[in-house]
PDB file of N, CA and C in Angstrom:
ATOM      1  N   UNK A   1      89.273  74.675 114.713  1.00  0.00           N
ATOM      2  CA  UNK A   1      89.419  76.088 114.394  1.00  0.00           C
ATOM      3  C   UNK A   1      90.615  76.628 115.167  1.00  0.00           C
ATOM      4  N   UNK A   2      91.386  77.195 114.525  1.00  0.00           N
ATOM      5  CA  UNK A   2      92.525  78.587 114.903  1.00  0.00           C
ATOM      6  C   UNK A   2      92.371  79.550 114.774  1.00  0.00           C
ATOM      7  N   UNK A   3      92.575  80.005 115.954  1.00  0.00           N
ATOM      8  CA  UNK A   3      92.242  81.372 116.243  1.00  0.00           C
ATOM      9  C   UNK A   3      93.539  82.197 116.692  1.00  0.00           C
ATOM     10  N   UNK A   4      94.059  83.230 115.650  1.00  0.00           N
ATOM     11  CA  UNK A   4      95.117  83.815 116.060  1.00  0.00           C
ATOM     12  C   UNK A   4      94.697  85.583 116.275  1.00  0.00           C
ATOM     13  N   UNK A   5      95.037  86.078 117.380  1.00  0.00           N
ATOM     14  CA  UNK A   5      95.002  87.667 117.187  1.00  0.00           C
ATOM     15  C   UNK A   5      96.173  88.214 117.507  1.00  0.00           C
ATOM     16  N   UNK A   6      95.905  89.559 116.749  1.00  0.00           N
ATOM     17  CA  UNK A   6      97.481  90.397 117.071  1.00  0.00           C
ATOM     18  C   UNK A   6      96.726  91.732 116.556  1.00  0.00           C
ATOM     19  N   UNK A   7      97.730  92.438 116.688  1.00  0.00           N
ATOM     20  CA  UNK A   7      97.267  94.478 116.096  1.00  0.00           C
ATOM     21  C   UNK A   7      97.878  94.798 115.825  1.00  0.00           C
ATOM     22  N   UNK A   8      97.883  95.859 114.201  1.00  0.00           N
ATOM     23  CA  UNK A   8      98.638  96.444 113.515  1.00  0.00           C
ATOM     24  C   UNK A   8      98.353  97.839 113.488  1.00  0.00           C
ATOM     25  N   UNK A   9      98.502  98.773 113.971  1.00  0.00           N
ATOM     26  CA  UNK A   9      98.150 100.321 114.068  1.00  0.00           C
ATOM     27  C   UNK A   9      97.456 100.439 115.054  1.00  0.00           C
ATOM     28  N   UNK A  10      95.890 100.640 114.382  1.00  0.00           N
ATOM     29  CA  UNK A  10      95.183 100.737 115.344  1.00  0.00           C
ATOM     30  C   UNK A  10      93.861 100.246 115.183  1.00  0.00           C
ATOM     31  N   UNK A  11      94.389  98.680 114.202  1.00  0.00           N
ATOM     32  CA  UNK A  11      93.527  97.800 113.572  1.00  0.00           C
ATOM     33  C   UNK A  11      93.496  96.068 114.166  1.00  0.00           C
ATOM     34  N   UNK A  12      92.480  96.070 115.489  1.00  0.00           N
ATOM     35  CA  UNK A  12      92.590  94.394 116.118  1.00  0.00           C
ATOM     36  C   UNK A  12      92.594  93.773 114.836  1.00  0.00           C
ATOM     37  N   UNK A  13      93.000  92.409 114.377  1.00  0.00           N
ATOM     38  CA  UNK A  13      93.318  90.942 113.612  1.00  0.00           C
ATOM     39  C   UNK A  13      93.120  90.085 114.135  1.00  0.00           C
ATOM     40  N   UNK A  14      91.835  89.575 113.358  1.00  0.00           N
ATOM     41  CA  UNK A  14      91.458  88.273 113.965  1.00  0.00           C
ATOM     42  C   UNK A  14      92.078  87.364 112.543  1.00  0.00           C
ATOM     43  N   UNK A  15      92.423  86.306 112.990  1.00  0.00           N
ATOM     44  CA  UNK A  15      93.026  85.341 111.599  1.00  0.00           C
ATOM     45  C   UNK A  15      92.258  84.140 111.896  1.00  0.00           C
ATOM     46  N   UNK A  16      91.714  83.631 111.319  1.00  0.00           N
ATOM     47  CA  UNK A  16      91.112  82.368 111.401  1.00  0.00           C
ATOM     48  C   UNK A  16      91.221  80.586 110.678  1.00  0.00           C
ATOM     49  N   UNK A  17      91.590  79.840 110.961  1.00  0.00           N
ATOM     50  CA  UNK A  17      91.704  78.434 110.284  1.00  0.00           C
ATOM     51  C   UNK A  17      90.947  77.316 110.729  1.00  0.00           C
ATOM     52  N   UNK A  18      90.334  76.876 109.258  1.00  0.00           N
ATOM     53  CA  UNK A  18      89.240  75.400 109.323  1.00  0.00           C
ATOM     54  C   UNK A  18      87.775  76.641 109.866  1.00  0.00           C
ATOM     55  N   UNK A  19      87.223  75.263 110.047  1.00  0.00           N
ATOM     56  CA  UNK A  19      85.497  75.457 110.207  1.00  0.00           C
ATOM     57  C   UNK A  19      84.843  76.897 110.881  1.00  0.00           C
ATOM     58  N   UNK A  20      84.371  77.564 109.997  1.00  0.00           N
ATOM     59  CA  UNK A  20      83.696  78.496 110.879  1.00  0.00           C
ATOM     60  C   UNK A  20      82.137  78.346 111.116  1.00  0.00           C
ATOM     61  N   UNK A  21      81.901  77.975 111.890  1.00  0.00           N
ATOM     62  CA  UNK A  21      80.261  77.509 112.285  1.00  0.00           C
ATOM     63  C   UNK A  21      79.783  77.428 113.700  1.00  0.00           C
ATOM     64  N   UNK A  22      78.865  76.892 114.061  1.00  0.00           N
ATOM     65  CA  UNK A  22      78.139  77.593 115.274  1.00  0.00           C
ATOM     66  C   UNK A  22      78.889  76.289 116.388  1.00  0.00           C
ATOM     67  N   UNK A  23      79.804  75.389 116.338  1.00  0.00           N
ATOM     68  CA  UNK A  23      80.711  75.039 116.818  1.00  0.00           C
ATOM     69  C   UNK A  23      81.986  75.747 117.837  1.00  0.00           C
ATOM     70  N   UNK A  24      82.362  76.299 116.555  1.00  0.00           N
ATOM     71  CA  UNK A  24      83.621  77.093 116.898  1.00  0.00           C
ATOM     72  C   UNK A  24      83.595  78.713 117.179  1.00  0.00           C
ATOM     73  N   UNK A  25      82.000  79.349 116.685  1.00  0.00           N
ATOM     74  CA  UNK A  25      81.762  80.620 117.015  1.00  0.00           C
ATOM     75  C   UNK A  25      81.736  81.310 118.181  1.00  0.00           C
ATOM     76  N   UNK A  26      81.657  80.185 119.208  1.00  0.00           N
ATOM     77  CA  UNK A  26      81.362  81.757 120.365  1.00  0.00           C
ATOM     78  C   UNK A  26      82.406  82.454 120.847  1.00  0.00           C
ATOM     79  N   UNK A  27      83.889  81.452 120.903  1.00  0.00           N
ATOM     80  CA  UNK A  27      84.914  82.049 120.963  1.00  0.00           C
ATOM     81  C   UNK A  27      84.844  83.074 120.026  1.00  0.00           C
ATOM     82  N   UNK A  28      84.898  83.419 119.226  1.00  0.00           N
ATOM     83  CA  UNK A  28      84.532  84.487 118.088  1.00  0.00           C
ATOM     84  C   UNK A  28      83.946  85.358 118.377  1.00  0.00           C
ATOM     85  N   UNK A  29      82.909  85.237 119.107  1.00  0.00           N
ATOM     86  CA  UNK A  29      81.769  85.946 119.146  1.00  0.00           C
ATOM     87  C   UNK A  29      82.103  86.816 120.474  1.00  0.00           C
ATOM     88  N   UNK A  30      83.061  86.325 121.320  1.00  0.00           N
ATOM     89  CA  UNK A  30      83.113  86.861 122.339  1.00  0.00           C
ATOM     90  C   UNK A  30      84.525  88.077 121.818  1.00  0.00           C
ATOM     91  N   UNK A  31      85.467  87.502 121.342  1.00  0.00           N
ATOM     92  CA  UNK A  31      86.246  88.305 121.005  1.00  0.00           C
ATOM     93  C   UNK A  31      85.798  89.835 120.110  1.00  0.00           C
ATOM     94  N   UNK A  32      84.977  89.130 119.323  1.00  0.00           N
ATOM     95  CA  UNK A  32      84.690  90.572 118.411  1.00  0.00           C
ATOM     96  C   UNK A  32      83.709  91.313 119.065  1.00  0.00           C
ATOM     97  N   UNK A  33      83.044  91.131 120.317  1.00  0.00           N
ATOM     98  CA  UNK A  33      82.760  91.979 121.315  1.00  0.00           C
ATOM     99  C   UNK A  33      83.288  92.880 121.776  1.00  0.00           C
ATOM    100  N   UNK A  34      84.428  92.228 122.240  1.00  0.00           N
ATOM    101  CA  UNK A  34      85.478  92.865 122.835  1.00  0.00           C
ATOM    102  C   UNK A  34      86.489  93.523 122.260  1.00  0.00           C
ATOM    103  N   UNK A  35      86.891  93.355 120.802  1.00  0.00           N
ATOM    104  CA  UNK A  35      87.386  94.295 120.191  1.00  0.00           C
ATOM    105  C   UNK A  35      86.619  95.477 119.839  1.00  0.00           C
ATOM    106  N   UNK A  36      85.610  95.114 119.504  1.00  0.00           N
ATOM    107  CA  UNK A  36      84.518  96.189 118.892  1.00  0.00           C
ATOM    108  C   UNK A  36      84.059  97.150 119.973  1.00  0.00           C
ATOM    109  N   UNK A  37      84.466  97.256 121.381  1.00  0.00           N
ATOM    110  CA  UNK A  37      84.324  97.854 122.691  1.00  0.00           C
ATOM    111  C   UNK A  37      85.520  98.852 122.351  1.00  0.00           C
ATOM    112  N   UNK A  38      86.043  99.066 121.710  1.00  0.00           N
ATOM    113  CA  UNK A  38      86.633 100.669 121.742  1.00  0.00           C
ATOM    114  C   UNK A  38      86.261 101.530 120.884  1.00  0.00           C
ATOM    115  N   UNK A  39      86.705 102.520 120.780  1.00  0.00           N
ATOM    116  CA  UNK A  39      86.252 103.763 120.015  1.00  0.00           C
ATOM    117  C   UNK A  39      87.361 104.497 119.093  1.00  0.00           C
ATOM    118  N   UNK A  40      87.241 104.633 117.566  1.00  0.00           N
ATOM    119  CA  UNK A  40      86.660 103.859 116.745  1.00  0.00           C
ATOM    120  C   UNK A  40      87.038 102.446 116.831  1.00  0.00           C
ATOM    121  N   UNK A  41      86.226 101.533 116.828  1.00  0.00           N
ATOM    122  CA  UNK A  41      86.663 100.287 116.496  1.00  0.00           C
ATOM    123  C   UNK A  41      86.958  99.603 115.100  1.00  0.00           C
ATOM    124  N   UNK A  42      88.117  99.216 114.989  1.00  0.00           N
ATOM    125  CA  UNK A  42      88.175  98.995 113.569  1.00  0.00           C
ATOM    126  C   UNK A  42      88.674  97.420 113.639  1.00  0.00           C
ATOM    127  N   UNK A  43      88.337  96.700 112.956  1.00  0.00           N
ATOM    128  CA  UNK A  43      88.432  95.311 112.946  1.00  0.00           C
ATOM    129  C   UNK A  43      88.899  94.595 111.709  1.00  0.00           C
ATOM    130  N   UNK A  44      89.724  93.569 111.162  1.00  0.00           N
ATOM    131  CA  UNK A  44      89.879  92.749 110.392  1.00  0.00           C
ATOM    132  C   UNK A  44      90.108  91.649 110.745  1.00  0.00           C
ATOM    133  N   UNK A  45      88.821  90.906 109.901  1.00  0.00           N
ATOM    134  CA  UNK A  45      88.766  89.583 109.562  1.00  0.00           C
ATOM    135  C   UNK A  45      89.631  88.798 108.680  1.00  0.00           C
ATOM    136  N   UNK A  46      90.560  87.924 109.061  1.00  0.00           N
ATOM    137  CA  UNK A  46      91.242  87.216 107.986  1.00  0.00           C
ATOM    138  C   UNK A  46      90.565  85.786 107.882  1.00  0.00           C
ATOM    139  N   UNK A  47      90.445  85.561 106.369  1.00  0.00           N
ATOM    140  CA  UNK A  47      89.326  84.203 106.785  1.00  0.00           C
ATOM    141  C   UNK A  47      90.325  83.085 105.722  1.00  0.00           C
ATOM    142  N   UNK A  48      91.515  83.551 104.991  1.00  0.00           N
ATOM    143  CA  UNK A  48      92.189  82.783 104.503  1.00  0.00           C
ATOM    144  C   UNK A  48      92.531  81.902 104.748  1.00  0.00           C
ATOM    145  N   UNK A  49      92.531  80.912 105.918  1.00  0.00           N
ATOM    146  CA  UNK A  49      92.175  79.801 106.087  1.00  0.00           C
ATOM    147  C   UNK A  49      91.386  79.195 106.506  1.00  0.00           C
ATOM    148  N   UNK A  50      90.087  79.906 106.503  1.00  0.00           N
ATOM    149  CA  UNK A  50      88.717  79.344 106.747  1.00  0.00           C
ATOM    150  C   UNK A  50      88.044  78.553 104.919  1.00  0.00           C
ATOM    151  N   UNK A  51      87.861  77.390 105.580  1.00  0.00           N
ATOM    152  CA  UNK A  51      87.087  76.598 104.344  1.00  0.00           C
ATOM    153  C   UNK A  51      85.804  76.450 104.529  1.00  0.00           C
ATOM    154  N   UNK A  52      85.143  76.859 105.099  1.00  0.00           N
ATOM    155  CA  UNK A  52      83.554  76.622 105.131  1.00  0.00           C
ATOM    156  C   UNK A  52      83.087  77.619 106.510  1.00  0.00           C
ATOM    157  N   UNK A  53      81.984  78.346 106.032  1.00  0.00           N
ATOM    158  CA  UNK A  53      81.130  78.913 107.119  1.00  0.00           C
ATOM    159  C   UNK A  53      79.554  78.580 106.926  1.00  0.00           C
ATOM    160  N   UNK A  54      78.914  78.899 108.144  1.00  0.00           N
ATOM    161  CA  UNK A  54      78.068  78.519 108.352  1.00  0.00           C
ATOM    162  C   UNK A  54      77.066  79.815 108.678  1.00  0.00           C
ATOM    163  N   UNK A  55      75.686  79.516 108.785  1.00  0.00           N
ATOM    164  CA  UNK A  55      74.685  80.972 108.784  1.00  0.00           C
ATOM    165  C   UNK A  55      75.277  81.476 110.349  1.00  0.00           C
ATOM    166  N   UNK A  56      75.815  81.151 111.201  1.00  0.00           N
ATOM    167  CA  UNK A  56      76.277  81.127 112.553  1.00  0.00           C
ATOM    168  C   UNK A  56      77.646  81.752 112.592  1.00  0.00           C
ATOM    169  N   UNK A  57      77.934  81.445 112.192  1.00  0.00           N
ATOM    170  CA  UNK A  57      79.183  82.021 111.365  1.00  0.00           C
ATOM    171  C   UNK A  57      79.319  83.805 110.903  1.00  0.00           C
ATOM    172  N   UNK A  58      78.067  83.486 109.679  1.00  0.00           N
ATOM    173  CA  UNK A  58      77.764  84.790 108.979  1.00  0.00           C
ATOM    174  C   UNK A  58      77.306  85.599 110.069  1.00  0.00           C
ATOM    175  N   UNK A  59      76.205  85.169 111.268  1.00  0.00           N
ATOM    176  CA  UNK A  59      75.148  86.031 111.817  1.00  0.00           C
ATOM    177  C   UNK A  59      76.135  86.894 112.677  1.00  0.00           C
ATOM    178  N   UNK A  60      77.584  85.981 113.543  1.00  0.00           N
ATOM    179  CA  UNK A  60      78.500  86.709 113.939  1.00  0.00           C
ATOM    180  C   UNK A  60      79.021  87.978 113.704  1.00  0.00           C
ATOM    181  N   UNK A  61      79.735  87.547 112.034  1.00  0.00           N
ATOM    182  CA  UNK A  61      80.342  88.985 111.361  1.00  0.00           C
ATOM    183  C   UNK A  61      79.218  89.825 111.116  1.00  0.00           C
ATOM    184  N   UNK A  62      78.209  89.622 110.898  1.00  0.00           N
ATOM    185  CA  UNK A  62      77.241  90.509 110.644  1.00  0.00           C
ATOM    186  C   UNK A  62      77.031  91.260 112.257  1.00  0.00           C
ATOM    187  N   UNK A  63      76.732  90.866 112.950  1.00  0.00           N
ATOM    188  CA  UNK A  63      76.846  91.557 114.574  1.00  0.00           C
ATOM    189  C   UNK A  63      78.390  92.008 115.110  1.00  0.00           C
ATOM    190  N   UNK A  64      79.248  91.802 114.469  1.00  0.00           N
ATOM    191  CA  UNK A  64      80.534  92.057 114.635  1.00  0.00           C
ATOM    192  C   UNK A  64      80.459  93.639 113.691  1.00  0.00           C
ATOM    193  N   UNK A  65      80.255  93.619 112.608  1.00  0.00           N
ATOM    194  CA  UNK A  65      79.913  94.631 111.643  1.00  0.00           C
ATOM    195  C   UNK A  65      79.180  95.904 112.400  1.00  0.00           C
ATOM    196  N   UNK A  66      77.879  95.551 112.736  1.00  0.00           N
ATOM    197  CA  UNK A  66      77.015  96.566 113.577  1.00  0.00           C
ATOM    198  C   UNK A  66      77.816  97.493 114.686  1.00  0.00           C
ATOM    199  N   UNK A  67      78.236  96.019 115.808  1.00  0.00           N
ATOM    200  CA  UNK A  67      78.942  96.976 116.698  1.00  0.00           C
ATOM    201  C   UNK A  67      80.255  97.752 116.269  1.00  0.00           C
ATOM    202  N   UNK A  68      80.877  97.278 115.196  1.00  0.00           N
ATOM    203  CA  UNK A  68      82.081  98.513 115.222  1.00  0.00           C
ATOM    204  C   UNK A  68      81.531  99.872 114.579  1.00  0.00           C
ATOM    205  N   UNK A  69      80.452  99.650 113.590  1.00  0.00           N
ATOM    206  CA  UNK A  69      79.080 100.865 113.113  1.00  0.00           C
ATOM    207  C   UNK A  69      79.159 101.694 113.874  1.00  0.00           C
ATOM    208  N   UNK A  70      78.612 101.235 115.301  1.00  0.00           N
ATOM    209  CA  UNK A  70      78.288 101.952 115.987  1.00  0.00           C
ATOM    210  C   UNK A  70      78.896 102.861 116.916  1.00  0.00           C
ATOM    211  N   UNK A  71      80.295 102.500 117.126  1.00  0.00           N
ATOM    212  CA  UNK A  71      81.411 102.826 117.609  1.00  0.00           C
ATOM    213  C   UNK A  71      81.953 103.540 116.834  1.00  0.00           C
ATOM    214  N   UNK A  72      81.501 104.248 115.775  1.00  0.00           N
ATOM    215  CA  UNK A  72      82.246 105.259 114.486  1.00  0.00           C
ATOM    216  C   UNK A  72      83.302 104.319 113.776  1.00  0.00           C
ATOM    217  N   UNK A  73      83.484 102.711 113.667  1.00  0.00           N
ATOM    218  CA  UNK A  73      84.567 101.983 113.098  1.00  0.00           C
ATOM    219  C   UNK A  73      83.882 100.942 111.956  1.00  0.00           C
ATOM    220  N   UNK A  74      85.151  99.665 111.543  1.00  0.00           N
ATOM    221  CA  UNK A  74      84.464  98.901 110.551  1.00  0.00           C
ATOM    222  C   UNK A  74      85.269  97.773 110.890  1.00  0.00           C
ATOM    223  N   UNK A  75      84.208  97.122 110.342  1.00  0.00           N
ATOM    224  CA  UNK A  75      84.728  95.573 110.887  1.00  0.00           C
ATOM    225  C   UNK A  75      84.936  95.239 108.781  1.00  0.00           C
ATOM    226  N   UNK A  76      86.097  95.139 108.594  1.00  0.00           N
ATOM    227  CA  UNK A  76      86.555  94.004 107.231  1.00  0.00           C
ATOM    228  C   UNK A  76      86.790  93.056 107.096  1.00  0.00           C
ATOM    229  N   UNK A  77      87.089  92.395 105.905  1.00  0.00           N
ATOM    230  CA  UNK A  77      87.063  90.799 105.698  1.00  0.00           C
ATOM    231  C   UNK A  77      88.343  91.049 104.998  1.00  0.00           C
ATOM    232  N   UNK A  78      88.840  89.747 104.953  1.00  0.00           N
ATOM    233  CA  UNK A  78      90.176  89.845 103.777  1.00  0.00           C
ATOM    234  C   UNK A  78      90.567  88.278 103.754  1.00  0.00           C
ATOM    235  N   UNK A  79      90.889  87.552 102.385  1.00  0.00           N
ATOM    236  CA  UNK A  79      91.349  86.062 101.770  1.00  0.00           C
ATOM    237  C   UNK A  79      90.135  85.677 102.001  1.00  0.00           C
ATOM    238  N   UNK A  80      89.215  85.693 101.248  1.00  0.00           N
ATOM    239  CA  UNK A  80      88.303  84.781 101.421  1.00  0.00           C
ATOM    240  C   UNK A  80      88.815  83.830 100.488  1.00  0.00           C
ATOM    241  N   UNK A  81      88.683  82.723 100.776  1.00  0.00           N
ATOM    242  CA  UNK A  81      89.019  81.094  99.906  1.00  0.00           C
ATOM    243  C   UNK A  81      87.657  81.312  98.449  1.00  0.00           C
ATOM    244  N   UNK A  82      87.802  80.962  97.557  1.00  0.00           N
ATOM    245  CA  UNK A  82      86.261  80.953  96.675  1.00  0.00           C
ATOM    246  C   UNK A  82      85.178  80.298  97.100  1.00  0.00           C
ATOM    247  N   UNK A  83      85.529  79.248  97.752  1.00  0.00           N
ATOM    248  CA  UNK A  83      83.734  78.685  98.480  1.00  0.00           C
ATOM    249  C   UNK A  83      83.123  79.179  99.559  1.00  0.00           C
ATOM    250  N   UNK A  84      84.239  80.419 100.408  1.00  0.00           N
ATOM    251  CA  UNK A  84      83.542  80.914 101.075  1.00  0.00           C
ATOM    252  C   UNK A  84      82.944  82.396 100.682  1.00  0.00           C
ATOM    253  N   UNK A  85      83.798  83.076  99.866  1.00  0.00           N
ATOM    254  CA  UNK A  85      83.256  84.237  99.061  1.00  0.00           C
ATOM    255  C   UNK A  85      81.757  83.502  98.098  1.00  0.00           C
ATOM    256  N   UNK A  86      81.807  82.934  97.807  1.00  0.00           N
ATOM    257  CA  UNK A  86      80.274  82.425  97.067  1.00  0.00           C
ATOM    258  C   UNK A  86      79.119  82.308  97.974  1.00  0.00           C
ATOM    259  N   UNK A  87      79.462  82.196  99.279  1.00  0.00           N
ATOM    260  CA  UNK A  87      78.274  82.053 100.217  1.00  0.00           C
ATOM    261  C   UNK A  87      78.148  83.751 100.318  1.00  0.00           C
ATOM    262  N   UNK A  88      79.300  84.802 100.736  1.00  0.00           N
ATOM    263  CA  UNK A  88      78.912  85.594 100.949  1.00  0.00           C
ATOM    264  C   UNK A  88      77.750  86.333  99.674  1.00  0.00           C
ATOM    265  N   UNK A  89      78.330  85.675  98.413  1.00  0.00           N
ATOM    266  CA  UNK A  89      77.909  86.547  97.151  1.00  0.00           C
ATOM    267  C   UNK A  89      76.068  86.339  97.146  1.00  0.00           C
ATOM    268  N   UNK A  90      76.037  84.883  97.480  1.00  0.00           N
ATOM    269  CA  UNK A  90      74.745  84.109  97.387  1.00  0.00           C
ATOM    270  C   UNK A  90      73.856  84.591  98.643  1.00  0.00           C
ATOM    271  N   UNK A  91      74.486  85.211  99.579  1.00  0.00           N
ATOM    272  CA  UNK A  91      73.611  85.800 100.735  1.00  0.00           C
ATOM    273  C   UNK A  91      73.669  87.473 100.461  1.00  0.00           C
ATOM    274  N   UNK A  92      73.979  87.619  99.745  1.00  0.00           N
ATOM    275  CA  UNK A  92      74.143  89.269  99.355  1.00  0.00           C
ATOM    276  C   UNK A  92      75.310  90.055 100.319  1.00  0.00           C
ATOM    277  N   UNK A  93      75.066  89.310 101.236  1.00  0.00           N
ATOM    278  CA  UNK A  93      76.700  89.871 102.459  1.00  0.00           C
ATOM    279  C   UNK A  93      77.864  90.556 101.613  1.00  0.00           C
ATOM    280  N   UNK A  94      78.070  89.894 100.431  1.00  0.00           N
ATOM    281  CA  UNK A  94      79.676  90.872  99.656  1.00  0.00           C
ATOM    282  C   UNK A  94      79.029  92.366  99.556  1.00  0.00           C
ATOM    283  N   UNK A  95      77.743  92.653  99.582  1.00  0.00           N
ATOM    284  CA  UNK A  95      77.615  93.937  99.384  1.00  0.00           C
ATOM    285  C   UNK A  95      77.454  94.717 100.884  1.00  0.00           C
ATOM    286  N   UNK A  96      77.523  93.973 102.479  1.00  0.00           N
ATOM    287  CA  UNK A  96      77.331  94.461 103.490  1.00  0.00           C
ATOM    288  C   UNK A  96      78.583  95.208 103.501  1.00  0.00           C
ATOM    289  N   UNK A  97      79.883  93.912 103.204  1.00  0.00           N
ATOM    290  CA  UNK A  97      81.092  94.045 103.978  1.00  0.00           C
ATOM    291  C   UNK A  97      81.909  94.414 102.735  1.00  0.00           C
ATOM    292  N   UNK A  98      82.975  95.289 103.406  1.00  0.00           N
ATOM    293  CA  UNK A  98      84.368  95.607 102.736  1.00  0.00           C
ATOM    294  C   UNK A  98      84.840  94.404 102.517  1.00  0.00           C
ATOM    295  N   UNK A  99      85.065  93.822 101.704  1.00  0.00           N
ATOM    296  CA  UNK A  99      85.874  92.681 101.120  1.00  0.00           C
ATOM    297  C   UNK A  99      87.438  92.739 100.371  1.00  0.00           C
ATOM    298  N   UNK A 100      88.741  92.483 101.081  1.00  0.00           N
ATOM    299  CA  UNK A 100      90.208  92.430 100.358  1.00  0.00           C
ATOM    300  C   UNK A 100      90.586  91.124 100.366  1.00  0.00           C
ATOM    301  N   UNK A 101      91.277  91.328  99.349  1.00  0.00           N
ATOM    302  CA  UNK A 101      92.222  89.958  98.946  1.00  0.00           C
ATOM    303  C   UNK A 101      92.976  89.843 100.129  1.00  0.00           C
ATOM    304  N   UNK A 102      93.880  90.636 100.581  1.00  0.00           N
ATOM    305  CA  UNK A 102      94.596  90.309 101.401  1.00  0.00           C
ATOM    306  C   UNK A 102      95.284  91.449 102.859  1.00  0.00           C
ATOM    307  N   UNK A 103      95.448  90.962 103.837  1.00  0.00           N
ATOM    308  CA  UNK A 103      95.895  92.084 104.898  1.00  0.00           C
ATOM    309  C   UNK A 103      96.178  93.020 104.556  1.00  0.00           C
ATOM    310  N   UNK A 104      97.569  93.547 103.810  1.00  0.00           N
ATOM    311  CA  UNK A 104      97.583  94.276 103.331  1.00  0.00           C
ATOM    312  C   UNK A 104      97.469  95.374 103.226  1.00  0.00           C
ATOM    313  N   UNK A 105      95.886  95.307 102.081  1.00  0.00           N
ATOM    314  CA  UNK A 105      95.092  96.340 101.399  1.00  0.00           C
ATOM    315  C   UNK A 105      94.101  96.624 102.372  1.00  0.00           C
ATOM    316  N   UNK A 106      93.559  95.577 103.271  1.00  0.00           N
ATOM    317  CA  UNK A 106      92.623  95.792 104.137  1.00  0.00           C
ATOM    318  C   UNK A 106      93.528  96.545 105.126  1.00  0.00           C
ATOM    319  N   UNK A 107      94.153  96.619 105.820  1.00  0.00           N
ATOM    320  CA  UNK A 107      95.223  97.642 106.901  1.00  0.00           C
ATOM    321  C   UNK A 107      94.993  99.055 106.444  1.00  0.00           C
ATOM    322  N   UNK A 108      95.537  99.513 104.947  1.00  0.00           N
ATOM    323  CA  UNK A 108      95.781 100.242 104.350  1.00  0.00           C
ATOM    324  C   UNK A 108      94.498 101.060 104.294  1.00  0.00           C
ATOM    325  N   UNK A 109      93.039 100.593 103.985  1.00  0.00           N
ATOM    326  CA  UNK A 109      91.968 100.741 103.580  1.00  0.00           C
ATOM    327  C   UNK A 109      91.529 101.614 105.044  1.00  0.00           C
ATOM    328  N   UNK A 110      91.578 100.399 106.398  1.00  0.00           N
ATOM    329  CA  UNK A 110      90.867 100.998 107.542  1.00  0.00           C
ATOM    330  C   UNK A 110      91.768 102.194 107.929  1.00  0.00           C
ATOM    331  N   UNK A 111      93.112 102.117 107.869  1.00  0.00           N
ATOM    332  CA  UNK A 111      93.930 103.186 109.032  1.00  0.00           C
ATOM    333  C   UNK A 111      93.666 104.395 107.726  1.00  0.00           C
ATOM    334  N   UNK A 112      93.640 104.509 106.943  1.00  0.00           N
ATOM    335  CA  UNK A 112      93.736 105.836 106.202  1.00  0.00           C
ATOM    336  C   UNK A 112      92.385 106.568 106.232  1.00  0.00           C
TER     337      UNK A 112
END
């Protein structure tokens, strides 16, 4: 797994490549803590080079999701590959999370 971050406005970027699963999560898990620790917290997920996740994986963004909630912010997704958008569809998750094709629209979406 690759793990790249950077910030565009006043939106942390997490970018991610290869396996997302309970392997490679806690690094993850610790970061989107820690982004999600400001106020509003607003977050994007890039998963465009993620090929496979795992329920460990999901349970993350889903607790990644909550805490920026709660912080008045939102945690988004953006490139999902198709085998990983089908897990979200098949766990009902596409209807938790903001879902974009690409950075972008997701940037555009949170800062406005």
């Amino acid at each position: 797994m690759d793990i790249v971050t950077r910030y565009s406005d006043r939106v942390a970027i997490l970018e991610l490549t290869g396996r997302f699963d309970k392997n490679t999560a806690p690094p993850i898990v610790t970061w989107l803590e820690q982004a999600a620790a400001t106020t509003p917290a607003h977050i994007l997920v890039n998963l465009a080079g993620v090929n496979f996740v795992d329920s460990t994986a999901l349970a993350a963004l889903v607790r990644g999701l909550k805490q920026c909630q709660q912080r008045g912010g939102e945690l988004y997704l953006c490139g999902l590959q198709r085998q990983v958008y089908m897990i979200f569809e098949m766990t009902r998750l596409s209807k938790a999370f903001s879902i974009f094709v690409d950075e972008d629209h997701a940037i555009r979406a949170l800062t406005n």
